[in-house]
Structures are given as C-alpha cells and as structure tokens.
Protein backbone atom coordinates (compact mmCIF):
# COMPACT_ATOMS: atom_id res chain seq x y z
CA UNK A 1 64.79 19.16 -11.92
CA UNK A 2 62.45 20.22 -14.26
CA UNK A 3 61.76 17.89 -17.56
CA UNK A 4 63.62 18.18 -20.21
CA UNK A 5 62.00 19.97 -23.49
CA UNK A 6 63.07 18.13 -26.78
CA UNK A 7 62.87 19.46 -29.82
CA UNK A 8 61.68 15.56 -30.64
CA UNK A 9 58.32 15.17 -29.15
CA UNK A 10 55.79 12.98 -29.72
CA UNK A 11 53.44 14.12 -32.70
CA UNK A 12 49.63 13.36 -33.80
CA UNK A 13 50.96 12.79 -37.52
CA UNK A 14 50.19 9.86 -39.70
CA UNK A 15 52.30 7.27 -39.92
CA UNK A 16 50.93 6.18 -43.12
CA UNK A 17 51.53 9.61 -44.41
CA UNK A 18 55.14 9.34 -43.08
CA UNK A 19 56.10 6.25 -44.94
CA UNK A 20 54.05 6.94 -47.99
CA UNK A 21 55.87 10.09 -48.56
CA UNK A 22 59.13 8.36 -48.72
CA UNK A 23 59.92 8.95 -52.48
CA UNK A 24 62.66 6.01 -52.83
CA UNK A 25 60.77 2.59 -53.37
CA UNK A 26 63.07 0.51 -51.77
CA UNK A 27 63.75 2.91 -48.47
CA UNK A 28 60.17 2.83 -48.31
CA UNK A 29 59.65 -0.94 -48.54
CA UNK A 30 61.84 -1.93 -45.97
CA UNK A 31 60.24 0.85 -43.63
CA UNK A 32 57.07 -0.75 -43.53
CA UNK A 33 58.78 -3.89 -43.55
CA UNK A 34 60.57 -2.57 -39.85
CA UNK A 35 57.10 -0.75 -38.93
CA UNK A 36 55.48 -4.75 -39.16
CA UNK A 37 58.26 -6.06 -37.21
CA UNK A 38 58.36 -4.12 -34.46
CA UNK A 39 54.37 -3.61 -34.11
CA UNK A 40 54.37 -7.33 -33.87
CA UNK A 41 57.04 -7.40 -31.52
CA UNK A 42 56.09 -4.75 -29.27
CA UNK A 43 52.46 -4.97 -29.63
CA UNK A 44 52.37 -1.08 -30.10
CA UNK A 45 50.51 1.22 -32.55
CA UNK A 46 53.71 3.10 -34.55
CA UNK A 47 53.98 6.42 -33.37
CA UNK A 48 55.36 9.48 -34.77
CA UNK A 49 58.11 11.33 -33.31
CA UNK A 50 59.17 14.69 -35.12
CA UNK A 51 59.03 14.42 -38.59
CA UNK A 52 61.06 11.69 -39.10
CA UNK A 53 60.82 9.10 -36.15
CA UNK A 54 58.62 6.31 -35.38
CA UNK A 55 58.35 5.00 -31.90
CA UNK A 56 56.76 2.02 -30.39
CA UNK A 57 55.55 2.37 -26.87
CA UNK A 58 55.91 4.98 -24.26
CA UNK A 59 57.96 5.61 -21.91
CA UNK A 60 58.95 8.79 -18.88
CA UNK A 61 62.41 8.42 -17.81
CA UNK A 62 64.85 9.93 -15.11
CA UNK A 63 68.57 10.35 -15.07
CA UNK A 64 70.66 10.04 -12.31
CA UNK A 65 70.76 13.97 -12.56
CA UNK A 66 67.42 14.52 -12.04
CA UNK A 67 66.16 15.16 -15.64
CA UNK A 68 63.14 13.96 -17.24
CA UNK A 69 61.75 13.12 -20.39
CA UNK A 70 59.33 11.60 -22.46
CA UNK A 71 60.89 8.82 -25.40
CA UNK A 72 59.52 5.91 -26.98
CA UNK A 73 61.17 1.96 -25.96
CA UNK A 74 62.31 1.36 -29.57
CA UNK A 75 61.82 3.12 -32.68
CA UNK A 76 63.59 3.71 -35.99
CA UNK A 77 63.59 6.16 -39.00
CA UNK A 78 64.72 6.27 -42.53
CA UNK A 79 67.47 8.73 -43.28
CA UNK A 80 68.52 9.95 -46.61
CA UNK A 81 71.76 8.05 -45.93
CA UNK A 82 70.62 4.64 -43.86
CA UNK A 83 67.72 3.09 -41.71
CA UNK A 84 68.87 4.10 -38.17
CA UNK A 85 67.09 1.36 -35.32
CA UNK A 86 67.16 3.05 -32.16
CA UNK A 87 67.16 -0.13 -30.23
CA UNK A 88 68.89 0.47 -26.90
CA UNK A 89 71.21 -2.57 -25.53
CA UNK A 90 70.82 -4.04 -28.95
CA UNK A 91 74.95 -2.92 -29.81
CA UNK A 92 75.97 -4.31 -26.49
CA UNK A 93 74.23 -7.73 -27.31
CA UNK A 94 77.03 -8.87 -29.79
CA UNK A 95 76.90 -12.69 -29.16
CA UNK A 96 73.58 -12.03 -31.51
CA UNK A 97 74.48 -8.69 -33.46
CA UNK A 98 77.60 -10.31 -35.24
CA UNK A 99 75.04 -12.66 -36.66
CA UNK A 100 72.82 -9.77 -38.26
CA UNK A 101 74.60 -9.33 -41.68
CA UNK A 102 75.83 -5.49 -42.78
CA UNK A 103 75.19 -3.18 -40.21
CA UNK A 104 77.07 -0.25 -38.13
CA UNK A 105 76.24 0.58 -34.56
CA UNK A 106 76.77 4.25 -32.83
CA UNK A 107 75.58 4.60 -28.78
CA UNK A 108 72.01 3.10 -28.92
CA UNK A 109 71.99 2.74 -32.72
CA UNK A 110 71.80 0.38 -35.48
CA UNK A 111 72.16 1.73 -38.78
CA UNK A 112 71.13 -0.40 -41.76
CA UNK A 113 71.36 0.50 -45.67
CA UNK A 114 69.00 -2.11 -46.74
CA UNK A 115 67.16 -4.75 -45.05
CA UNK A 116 68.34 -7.24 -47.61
CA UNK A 117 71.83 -6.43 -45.94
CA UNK A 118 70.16 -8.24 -42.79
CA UNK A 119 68.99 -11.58 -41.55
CA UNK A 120 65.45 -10.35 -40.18
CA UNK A 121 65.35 -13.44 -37.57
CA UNK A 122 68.41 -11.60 -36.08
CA UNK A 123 67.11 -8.27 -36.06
CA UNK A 124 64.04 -9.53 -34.35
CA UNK A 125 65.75 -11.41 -31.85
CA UNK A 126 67.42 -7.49 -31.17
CA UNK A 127 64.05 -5.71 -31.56
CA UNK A 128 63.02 -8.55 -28.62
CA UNK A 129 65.98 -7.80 -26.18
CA UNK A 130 65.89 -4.24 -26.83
CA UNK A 131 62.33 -3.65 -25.93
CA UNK A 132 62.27 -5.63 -23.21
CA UNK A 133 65.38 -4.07 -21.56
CA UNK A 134 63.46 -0.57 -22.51
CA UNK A 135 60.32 -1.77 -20.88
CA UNK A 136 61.77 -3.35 -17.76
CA UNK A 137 63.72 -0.04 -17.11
CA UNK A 138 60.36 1.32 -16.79
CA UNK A 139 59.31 -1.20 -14.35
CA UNK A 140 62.66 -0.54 -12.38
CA UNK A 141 64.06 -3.89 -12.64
C-alpha cells in the first residue's frame, strides 16, 4: 500500500516563531515550558508539524493494513481551548497518570489547561514512557 498523505506533514517553520506568536502569555509560557521538557527528555530539536504541532523525533510507521506514514514519537500543541500532549501509551499508564493533577485523556492524548494544573515530575515520568514506547516501536521490540 502506498503511504499515506496527511494533511499534517512535517514543516521547515520556526519553532520560535510558533511559540512567539502565541498571543496569550500564560498559553505561551507553559509551551516553552513543555518544548524544554520534552527536548531534554527526548534529546530532539522541536519540530514543526502543520501550523500548530511540535514534534520531537522522527519516526515511519506501518499498520497492520499496509499503510504508511511519517509522525513524530511525542509532540504537543497549544489549542485555543487546552495544551493537547500527544504522548502515546501515556493514558494507558494510569498507576502514574492519576498522580499528574487536572488533566483529560482522549486515544493517545493528554489535554492540559495549564501546567500549574500539573505536577511536572509526573508529566515527565509520561513524556519518559511515552517516548520510549514510541521509539522502541520503531526498533520493533
């Protein structure tokens, strides 16, 4: 099977741009605040993705049906409404995630409002697990 076009594709655009054009102060203090976490987890450059994502790391993967794509291991980005983590495993790793603070979850989300809301220990112990589950699917282990 061919791979998979998304509409979400890697971009050459500034990250620094990204964040500094977030007009509300606060949204855009706790995304740099999330951009230094996870660059010191991962150990990844920040990377945009559309217009409104920032990934960390690369990644090509392969569904049982055959399709393909191109996606980042972890990411996150800073809706008008919340700060959505795109941390895959991280909802399924509750003995961890109750301890976070004020958060909801959808399939392979975390959404935040603030980080304040959040114990940041937690959420790097999440950003850990999550890239390293992301990272050893690519490895195929």
């Amino acid at each position: 099977m061919a791979k998979a076009k998304l509409k979400t594709q890697n971009t050459e655009k500034s990250v620094a741009s990204f964040l500094g054009s977030i007009t509300d102060k606060n949204k855009r203090s706790d995304s740099e605040i999330i951009v230094k976490l996870m660059t010191e987890v991962t150990k990844h450059e920040p990377k945009m993705w559309g217009s409104a994502i920032i990934g960390f790391g690369d990644r090509h993967m392969v569904y049982e049906s055959g399709r393909e794509l191109d996606w980042f291991h972890i990411g996150f980005s800073p809706r008008k409404q919340n700060l959505t983590l795109y941390l895959p495993g991280a909802v399924r790793n509750i003995e961890v995630i109750e301890k976070l603070g004020k958060y909801k979850t959808g399939k392979g989300c975390l959404y935040i409002n603030s980080v304040e809301d959040i114990d940041l220990k937690v959420l790097k112990k999440l950003i850990i697990q999550s890239f390293k589950d992301a990272h050893n699917q690519v490895q195929g282990k």
